[in-house]
PDB file of N, CA and C in Angstrom:
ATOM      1  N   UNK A   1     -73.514 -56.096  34.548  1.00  0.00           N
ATOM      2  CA  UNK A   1     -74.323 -55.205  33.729  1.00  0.00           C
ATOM      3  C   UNK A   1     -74.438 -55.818  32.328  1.00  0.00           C
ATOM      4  N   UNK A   2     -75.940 -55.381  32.076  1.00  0.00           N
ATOM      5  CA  UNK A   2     -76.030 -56.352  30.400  1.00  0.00           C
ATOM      6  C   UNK A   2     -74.981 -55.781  29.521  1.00  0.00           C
ATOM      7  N   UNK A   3     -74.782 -56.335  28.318  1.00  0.00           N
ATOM      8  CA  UNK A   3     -74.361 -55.614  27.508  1.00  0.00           C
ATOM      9  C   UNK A   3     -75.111 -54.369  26.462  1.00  0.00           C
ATOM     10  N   UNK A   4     -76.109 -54.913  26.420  1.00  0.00           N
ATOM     11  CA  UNK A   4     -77.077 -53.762  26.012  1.00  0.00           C
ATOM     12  C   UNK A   4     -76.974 -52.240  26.682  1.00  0.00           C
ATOM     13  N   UNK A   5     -76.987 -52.623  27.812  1.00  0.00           N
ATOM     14  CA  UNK A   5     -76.819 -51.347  28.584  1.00  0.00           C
ATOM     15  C   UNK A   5     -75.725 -50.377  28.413  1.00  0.00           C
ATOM     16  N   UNK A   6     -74.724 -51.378  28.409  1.00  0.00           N
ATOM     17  CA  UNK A   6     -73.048 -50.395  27.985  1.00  0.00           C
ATOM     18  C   UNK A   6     -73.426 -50.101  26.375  1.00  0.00           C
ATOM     19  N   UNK A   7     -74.353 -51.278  25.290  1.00  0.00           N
ATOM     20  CA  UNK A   7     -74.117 -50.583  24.037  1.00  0.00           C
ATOM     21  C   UNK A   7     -74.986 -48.741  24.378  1.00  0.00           C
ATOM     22  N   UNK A   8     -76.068 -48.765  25.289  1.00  0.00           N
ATOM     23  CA  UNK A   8     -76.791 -47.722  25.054  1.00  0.00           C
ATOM     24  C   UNK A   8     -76.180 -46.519  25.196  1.00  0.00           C
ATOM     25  N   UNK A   9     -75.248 -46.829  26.580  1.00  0.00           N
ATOM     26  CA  UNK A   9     -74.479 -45.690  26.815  1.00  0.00           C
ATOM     27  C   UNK A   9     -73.417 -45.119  25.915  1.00  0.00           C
ATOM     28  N   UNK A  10     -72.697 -46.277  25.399  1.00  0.00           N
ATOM     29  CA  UNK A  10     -71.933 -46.018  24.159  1.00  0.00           C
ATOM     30  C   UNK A  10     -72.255 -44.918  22.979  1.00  0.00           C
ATOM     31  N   UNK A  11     -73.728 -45.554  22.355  1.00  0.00           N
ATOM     32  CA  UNK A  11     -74.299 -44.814  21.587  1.00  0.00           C
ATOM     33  C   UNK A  11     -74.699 -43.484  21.832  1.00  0.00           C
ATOM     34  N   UNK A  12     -75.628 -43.360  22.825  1.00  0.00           N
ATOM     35  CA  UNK A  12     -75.596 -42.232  23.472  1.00  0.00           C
ATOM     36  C   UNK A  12     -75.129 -41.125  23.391  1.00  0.00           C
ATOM     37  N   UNK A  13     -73.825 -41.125  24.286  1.00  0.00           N
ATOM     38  CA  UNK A  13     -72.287 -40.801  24.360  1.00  0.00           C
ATOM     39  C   UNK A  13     -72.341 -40.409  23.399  1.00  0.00           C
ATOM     40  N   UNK A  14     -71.692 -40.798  22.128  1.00  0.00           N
ATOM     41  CA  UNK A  14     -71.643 -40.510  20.260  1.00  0.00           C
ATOM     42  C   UNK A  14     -72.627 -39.258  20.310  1.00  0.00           C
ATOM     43  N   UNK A  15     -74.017 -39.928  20.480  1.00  0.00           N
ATOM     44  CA  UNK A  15     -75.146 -38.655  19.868  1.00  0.00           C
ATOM     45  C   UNK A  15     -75.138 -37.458  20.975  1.00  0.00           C
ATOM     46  N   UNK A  16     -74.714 -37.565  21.942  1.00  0.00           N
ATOM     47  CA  UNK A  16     -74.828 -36.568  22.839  1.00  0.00           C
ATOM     48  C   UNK A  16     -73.153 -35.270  22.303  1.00  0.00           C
ATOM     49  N   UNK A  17     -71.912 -35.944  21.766  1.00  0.00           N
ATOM     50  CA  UNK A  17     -70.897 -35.526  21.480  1.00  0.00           C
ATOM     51  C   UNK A  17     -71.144 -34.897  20.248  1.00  0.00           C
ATOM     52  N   UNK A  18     -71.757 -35.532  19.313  1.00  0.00           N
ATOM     53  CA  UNK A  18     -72.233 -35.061  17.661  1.00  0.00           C
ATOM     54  C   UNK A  18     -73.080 -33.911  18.059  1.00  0.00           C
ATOM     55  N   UNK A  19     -73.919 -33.698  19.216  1.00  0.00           N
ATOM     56  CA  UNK A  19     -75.015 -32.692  19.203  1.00  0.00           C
ATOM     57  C   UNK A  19     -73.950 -31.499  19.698  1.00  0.00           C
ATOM     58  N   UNK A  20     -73.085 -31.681  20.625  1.00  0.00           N
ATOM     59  CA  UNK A  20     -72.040 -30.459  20.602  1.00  0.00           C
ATOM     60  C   UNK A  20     -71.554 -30.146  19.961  1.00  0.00           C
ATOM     61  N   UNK A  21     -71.059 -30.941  18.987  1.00  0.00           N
ATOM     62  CA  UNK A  21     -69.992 -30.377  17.616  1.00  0.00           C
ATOM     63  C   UNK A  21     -70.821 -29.854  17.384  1.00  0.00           C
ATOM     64  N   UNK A  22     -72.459 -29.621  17.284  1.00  0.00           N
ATOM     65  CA  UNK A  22     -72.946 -28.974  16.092  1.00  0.00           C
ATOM     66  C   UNK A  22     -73.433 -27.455  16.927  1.00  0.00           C
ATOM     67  N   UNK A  23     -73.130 -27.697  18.265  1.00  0.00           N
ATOM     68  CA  UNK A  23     -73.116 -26.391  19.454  1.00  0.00           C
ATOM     69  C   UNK A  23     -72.250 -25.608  19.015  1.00  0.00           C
ATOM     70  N   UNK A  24     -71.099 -26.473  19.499  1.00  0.00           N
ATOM     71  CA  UNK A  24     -69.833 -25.650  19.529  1.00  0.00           C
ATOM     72  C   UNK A  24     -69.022 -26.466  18.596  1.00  0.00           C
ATOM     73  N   UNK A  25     -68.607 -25.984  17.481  1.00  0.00           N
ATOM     74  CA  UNK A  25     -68.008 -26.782  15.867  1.00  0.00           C
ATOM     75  C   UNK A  25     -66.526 -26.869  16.577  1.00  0.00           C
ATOM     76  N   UNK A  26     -65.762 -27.716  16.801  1.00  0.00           N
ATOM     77  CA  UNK A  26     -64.460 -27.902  16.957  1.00  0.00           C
ATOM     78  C   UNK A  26     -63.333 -27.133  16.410  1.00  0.00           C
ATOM     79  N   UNK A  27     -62.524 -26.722  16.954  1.00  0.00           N
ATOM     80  CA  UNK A  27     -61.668 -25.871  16.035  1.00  0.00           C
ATOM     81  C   UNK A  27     -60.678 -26.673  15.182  1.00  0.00           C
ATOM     82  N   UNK A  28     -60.967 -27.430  15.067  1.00  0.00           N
ATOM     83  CA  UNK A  28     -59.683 -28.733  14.398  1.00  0.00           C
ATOM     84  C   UNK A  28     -60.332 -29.889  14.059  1.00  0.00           C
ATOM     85  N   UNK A  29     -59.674 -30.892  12.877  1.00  0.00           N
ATOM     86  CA  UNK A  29     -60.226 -32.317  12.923  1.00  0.00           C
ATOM     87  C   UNK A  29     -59.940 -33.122  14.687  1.00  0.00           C
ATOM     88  N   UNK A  30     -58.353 -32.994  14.793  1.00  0.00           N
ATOM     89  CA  UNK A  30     -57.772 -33.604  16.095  1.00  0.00           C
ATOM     90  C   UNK A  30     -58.498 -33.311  17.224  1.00  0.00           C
ATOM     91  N   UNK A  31     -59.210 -31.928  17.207  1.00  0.00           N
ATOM     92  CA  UNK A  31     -60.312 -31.770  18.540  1.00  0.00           C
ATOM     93  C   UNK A  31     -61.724 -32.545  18.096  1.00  0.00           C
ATOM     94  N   UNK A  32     -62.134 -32.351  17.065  1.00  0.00           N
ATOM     95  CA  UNK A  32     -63.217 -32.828  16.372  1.00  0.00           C
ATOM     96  C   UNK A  32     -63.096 -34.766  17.293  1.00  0.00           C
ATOM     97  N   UNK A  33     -61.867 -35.713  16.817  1.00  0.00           N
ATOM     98  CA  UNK A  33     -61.693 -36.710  16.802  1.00  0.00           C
ATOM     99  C   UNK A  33     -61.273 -37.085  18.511  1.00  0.00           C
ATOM    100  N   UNK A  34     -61.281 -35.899  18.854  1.00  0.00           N
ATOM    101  CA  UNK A  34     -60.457 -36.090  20.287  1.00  0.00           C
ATOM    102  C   UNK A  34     -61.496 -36.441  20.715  1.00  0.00           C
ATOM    103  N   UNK A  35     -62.591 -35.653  20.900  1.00  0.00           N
ATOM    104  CA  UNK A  35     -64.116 -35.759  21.158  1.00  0.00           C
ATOM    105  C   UNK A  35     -64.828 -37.113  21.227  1.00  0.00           C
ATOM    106  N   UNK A  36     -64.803 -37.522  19.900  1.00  0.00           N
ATOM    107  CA  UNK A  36     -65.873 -38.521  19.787  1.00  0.00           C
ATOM    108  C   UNK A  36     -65.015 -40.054  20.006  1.00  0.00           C
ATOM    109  N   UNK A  37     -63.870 -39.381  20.024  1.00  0.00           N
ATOM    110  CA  UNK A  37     -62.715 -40.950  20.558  1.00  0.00           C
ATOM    111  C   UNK A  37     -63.457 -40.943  22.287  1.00  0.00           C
ATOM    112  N   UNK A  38     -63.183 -39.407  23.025  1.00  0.00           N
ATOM    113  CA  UNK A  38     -63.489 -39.922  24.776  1.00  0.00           C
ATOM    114  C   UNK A  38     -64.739 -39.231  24.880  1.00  0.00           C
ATOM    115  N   UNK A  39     -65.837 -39.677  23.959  1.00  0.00           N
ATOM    116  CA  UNK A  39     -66.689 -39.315  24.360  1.00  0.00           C
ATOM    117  C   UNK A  39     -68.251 -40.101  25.167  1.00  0.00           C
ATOM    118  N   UNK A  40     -67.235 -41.832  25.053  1.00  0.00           N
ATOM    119  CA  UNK A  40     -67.971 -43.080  25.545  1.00  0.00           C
ATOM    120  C   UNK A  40     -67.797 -42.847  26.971  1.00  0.00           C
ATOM    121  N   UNK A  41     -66.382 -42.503  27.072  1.00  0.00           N
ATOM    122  CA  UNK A  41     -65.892 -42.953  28.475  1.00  0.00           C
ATOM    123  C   UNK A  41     -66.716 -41.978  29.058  1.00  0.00           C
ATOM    124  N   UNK A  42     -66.589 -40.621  28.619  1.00  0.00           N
ATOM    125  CA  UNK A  42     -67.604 -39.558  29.702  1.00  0.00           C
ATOM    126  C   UNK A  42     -69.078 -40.191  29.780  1.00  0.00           C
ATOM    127  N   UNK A  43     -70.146 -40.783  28.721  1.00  0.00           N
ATOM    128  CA  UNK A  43     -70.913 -40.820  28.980  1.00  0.00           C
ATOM    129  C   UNK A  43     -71.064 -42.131  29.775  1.00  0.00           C
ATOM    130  N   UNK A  44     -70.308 -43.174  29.819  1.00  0.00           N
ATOM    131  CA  UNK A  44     -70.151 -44.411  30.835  1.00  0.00           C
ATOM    132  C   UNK A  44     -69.765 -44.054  32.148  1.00  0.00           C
ATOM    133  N   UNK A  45     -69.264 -42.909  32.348  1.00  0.00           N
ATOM    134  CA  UNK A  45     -68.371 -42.821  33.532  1.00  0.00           C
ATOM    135  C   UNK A  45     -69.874 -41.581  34.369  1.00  0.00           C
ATOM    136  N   UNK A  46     -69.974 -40.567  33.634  1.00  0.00           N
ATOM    137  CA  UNK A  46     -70.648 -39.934  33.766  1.00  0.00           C
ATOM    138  C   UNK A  46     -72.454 -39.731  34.291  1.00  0.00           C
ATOM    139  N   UNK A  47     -72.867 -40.703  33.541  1.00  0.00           N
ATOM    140  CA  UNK A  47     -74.240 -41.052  33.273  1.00  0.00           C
ATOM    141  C   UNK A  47     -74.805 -41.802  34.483  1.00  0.00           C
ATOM    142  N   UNK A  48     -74.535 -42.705  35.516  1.00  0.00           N
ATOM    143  CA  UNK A  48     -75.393 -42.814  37.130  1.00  0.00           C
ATOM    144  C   UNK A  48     -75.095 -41.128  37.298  1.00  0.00           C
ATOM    145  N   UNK A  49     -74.148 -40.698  37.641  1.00  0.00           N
ATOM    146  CA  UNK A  49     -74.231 -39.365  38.083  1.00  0.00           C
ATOM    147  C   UNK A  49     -75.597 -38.699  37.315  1.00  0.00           C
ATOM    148  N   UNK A  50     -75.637 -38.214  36.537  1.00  0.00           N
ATOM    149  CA  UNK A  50     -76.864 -37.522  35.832  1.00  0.00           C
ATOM    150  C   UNK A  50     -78.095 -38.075  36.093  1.00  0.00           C
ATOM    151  N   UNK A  51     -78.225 -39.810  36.267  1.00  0.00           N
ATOM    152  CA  UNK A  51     -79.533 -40.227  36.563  1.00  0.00           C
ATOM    153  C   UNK A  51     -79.612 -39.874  38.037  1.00  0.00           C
ATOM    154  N   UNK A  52     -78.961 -39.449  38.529  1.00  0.00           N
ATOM    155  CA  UNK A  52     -78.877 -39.261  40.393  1.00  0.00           C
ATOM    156  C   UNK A  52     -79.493 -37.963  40.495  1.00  0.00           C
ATOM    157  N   UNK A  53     -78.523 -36.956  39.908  1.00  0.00           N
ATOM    158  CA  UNK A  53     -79.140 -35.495  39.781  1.00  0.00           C
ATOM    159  C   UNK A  53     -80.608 -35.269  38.755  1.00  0.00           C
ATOM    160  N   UNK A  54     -80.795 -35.468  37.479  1.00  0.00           N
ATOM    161  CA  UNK A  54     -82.268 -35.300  37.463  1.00  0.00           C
ATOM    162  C   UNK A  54     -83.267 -36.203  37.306  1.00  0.00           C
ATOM    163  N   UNK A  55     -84.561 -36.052  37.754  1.00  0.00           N
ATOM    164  CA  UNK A  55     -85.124 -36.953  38.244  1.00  0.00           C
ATOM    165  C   UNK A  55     -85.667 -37.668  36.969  1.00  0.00           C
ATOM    166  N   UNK A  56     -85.878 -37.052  35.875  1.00  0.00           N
ATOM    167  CA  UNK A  56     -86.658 -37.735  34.674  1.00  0.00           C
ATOM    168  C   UNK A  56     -86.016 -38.676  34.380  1.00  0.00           C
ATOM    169  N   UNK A  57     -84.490 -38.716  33.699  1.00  0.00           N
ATOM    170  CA  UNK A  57     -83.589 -39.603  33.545  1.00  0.00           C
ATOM    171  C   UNK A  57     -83.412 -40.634  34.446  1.00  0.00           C
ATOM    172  N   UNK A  58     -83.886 -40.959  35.603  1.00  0.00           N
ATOM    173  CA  UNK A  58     -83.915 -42.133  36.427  1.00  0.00           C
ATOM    174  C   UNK A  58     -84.708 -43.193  35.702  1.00  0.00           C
ATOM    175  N   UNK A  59     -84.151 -43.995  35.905  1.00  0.00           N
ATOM    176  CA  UNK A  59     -85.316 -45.641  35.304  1.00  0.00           C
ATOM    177  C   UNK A  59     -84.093 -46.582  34.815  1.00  0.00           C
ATOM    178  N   UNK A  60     -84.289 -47.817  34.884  1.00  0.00           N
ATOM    179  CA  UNK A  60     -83.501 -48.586  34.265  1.00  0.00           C
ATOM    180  C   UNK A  60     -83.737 -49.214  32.963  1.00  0.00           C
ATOM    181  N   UNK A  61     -84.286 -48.588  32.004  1.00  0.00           N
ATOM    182  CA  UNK A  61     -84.816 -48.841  30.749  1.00  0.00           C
ATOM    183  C   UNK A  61     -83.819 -48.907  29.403  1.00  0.00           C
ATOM    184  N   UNK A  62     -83.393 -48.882  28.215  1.00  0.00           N
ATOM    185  CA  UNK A  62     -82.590 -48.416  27.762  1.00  0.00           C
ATOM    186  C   UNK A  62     -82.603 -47.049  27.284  1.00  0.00           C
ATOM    187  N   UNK A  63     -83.832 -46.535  27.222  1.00  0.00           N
ATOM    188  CA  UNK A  63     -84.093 -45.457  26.488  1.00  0.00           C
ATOM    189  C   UNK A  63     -83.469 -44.830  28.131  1.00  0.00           C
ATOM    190  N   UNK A  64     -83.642 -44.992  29.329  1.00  0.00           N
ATOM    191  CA  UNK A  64     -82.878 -44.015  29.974  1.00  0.00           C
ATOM    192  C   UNK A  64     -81.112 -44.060  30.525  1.00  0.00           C
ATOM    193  N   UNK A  65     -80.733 -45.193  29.966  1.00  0.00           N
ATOM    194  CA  UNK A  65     -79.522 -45.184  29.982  1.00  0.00           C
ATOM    195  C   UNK A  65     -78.830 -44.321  29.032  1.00  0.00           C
ATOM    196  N   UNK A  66     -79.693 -44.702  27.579  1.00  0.00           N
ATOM    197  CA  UNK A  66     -79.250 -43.527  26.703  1.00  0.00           C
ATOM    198  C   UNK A  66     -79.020 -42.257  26.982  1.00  0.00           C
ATOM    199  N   UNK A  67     -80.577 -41.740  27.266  1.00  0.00           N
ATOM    200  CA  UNK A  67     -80.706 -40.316  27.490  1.00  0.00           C
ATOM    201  C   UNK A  67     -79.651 -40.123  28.366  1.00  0.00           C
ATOM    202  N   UNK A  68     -79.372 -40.565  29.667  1.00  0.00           N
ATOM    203  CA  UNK A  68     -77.975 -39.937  30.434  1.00  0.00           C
ATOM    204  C   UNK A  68     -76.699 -39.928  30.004  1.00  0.00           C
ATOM    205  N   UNK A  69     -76.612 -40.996  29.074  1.00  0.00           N
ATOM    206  CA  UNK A  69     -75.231 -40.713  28.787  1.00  0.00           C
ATOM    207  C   UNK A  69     -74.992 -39.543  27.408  1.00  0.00           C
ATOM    208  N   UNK A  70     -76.243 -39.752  26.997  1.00  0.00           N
ATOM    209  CA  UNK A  70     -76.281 -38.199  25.668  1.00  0.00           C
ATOM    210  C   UNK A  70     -76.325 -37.627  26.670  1.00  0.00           C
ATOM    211  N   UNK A  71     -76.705 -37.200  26.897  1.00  0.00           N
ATOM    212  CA  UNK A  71     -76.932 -35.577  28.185  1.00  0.00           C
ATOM    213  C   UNK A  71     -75.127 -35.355  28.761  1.00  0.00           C
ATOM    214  N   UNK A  72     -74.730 -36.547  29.269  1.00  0.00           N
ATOM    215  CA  UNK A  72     -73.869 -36.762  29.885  1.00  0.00           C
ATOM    216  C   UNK A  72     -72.418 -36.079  28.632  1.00  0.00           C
ATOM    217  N   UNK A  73     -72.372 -37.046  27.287  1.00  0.00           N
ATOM    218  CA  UNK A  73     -71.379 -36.583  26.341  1.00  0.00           C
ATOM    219  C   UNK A  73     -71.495 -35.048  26.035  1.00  0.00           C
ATOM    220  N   UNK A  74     -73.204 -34.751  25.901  1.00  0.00           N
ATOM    221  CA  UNK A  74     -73.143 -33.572  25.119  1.00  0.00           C
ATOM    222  C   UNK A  74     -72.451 -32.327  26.285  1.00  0.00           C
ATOM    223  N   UNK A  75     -72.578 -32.373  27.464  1.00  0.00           N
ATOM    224  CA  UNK A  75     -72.832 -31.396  28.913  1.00  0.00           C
ATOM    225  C   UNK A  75     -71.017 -31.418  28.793  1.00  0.00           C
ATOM    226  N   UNK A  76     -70.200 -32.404  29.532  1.00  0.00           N
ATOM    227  CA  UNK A  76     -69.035 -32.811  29.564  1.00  0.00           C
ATOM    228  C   UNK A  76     -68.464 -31.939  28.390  1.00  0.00           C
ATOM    229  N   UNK A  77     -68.908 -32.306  27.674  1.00  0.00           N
ATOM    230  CA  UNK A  77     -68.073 -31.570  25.909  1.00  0.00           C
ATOM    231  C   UNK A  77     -68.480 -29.709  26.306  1.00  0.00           C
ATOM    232  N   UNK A  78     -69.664 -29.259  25.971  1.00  0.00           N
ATOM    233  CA  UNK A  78     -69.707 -28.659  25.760  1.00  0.00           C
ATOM    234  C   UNK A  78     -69.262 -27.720  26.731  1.00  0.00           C
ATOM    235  N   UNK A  79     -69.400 -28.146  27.890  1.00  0.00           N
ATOM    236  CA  UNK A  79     -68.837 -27.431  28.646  1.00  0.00           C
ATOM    237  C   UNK A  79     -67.270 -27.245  28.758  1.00  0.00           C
ATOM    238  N   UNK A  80     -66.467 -28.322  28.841  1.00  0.00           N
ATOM    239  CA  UNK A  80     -65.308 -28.167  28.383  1.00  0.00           C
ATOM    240  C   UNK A  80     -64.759 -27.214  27.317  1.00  0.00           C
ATOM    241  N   UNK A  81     -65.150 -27.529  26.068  1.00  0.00           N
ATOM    242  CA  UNK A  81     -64.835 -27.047  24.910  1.00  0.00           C
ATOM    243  C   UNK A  81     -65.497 -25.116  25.301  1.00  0.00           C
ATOM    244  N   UNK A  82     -66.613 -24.903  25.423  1.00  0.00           N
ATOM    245  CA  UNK A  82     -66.989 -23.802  25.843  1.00  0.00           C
ATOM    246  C   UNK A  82     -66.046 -22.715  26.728  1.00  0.00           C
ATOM    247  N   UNK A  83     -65.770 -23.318  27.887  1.00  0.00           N
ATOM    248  CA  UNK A  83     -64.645 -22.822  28.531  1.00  0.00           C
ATOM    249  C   UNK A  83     -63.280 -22.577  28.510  1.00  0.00           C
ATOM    250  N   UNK A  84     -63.014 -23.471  27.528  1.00  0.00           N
ATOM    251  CA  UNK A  84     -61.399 -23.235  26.950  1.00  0.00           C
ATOM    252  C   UNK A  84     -61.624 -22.767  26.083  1.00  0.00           C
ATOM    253  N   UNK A  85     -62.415 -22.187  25.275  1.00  0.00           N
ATOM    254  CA  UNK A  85     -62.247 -20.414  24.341  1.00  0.00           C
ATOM    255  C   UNK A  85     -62.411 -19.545  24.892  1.00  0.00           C
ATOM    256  N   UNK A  86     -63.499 -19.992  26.371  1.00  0.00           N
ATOM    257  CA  UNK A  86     -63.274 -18.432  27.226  1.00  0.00           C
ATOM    258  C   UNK A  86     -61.867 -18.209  27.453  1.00  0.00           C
ATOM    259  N   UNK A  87     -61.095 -19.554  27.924  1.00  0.00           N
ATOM    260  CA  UNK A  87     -59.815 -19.221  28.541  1.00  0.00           C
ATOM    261  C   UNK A  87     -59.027 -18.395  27.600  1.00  0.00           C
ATOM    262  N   UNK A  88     -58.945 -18.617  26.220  1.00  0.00           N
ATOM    263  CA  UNK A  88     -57.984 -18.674  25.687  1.00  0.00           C
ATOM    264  C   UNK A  88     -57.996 -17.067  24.940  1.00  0.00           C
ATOM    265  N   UNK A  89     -59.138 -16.578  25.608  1.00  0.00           N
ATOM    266  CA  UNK A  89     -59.128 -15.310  24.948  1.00  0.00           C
ATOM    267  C   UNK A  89     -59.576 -14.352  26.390  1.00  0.00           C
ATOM    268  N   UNK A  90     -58.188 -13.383  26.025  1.00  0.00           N
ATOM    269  CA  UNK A  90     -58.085 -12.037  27.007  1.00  0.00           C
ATOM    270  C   UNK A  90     -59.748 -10.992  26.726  1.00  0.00           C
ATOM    271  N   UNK A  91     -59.819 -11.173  25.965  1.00  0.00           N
ATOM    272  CA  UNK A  91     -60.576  -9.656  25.306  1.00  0.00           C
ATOM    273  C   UNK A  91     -62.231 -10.019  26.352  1.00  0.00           C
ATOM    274  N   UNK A  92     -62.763 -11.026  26.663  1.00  0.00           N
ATOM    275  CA  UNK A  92     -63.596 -11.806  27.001  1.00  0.00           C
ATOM    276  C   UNK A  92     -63.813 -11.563  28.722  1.00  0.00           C
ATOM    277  N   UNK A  93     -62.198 -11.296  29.154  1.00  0.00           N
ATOM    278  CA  UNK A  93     -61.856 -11.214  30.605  1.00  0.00           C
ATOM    279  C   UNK A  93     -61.962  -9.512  30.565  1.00  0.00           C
ATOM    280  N   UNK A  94     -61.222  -9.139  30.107  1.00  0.00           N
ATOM    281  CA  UNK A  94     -60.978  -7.518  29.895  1.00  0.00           C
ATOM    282  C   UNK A  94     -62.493  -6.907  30.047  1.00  0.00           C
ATOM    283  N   UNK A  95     -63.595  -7.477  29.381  1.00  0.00           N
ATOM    284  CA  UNK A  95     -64.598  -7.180  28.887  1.00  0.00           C
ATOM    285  C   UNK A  95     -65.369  -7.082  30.263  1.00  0.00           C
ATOM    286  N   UNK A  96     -65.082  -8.452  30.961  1.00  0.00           N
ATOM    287  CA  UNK A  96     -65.962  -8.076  31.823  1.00  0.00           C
ATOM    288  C   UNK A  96     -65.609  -7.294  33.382  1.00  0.00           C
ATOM    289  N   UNK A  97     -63.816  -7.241  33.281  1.00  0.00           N
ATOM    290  CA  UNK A  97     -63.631  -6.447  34.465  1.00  0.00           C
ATOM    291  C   UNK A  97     -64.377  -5.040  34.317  1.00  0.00           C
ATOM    292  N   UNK A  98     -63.744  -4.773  32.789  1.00  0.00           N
ATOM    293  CA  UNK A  98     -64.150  -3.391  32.432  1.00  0.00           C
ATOM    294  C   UNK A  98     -65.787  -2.947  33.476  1.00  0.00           C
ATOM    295  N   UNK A  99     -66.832  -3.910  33.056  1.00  0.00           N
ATOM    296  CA  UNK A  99     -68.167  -3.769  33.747  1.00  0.00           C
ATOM    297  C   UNK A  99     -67.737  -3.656  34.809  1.00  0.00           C
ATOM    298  N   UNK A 100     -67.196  -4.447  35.342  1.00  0.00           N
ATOM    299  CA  UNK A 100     -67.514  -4.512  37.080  1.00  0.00           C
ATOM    300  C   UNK A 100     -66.712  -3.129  37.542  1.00  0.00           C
ATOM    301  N   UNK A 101     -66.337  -2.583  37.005  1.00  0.00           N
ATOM    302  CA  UNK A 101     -65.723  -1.717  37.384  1.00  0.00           C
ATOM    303  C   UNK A 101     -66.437  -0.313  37.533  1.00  0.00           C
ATOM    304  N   UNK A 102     -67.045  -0.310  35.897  1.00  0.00           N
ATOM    305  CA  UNK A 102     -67.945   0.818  35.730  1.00  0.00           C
ATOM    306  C   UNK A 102     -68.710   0.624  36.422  1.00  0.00           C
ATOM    307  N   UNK A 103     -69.256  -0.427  36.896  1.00  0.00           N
ATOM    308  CA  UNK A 103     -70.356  -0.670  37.891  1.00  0.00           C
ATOM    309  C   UNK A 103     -70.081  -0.224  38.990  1.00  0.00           C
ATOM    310  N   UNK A 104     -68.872  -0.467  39.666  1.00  0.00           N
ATOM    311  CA  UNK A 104     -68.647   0.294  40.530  1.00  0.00           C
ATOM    312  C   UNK A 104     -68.450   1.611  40.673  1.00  0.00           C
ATOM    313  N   UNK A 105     -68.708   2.367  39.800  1.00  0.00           N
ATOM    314  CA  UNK A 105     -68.395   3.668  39.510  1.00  0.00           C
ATOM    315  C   UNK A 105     -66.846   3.933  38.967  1.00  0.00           C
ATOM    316  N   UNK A 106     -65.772   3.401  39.319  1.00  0.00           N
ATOM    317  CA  UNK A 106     -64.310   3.630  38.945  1.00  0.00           C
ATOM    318  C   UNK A 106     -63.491   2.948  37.435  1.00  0.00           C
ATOM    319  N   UNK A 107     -64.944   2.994  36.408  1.00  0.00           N
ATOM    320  CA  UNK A 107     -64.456   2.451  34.937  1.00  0.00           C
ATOM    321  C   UNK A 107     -63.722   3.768  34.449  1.00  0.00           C
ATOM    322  N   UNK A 108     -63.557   3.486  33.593  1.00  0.00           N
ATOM    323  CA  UNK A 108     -63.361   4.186  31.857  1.00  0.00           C
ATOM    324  C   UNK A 108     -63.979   5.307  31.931  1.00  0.00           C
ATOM    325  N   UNK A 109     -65.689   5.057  32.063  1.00  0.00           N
ATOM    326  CA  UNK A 109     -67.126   6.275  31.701  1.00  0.00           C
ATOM    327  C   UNK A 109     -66.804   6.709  32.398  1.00  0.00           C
ATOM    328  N   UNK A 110     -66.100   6.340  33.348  1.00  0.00           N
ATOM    329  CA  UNK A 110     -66.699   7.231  34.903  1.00  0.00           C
ATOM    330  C   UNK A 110     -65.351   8.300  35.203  1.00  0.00           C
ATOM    331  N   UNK A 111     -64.968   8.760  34.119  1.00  0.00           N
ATOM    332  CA  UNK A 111     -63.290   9.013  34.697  1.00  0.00           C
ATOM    333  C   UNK A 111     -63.464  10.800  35.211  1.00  0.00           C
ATOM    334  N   UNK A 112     -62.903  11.254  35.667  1.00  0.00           N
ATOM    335  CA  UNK A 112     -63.218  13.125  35.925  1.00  0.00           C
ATOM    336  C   UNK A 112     -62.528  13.334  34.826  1.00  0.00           C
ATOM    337  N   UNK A 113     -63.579  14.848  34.708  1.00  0.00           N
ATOM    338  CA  UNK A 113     -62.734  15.251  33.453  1.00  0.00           C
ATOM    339  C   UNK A 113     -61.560  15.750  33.359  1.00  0.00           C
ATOM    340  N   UNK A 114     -60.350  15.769  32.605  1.00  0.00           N
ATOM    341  CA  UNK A 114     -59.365  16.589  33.148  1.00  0.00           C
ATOM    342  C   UNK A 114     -58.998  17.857  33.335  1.00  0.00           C
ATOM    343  N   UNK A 115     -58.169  18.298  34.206  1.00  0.00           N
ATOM    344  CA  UNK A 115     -58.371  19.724  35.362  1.00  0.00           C
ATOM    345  C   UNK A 115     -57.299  20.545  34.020  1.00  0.00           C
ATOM    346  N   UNK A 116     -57.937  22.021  33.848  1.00  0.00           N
ATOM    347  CA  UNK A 116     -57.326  22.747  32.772  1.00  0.00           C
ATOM    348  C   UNK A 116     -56.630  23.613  33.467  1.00  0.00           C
TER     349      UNK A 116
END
């Protein structure tokens, strides 16, 4: 593989990771840096996969090596990072049993009133 090609993905990678920080802002410098330290490898490692799944991003050009591996850093990140604040917060989970519940009729709203 040229080297051009790995610089594209490289770069990429970077701009696809920078466009998440500005999604989802890091909660820390060390997450901030964690990021854009492995954020080559996702889009090198990552990026045939993405040209496989959508079809625009296919071509062997540089401009589409790029585009997959941005797509590739920004997706990887954001999704990651996205999901570990869901994890890390109860109120988020609570929130939505609560629905499914009322939905089922047996929430909170739905309680009988109490017998006097």
């Amino acid at each position: 593989m040229d080297l051009s090609i790995w610089a594209a993905k490289f770069f990429g990678a970077v701009v696809g990771v920078l466009i998440s920080m500005v999604m989802v802002a890091p909660k820390s410098t060390a997450n901030g840096l964690y990021r854009i330290l492995l954020a080559p490898v996702a889009g090198v490692i990552f990026a045939p996969g993405v040209q496989g799944i959508f079809w625009f991003l296919q071509g062997s050009t540089l401009e589409h090596y790029m585009a997959a591996s941005c797509f590739a850093g920004f997706s990887a990140w954001f999704v990651l990072e996205f999901t570990a604040r869901m994890l890390s917060s109860d109120e988020w989970l609570t929130r939505l049993l609560e629905e499914v519940l009322r939905l089922k009729g047996k929430g909170p709203t739905d309680k009988a009133p109490p017998s006097a």
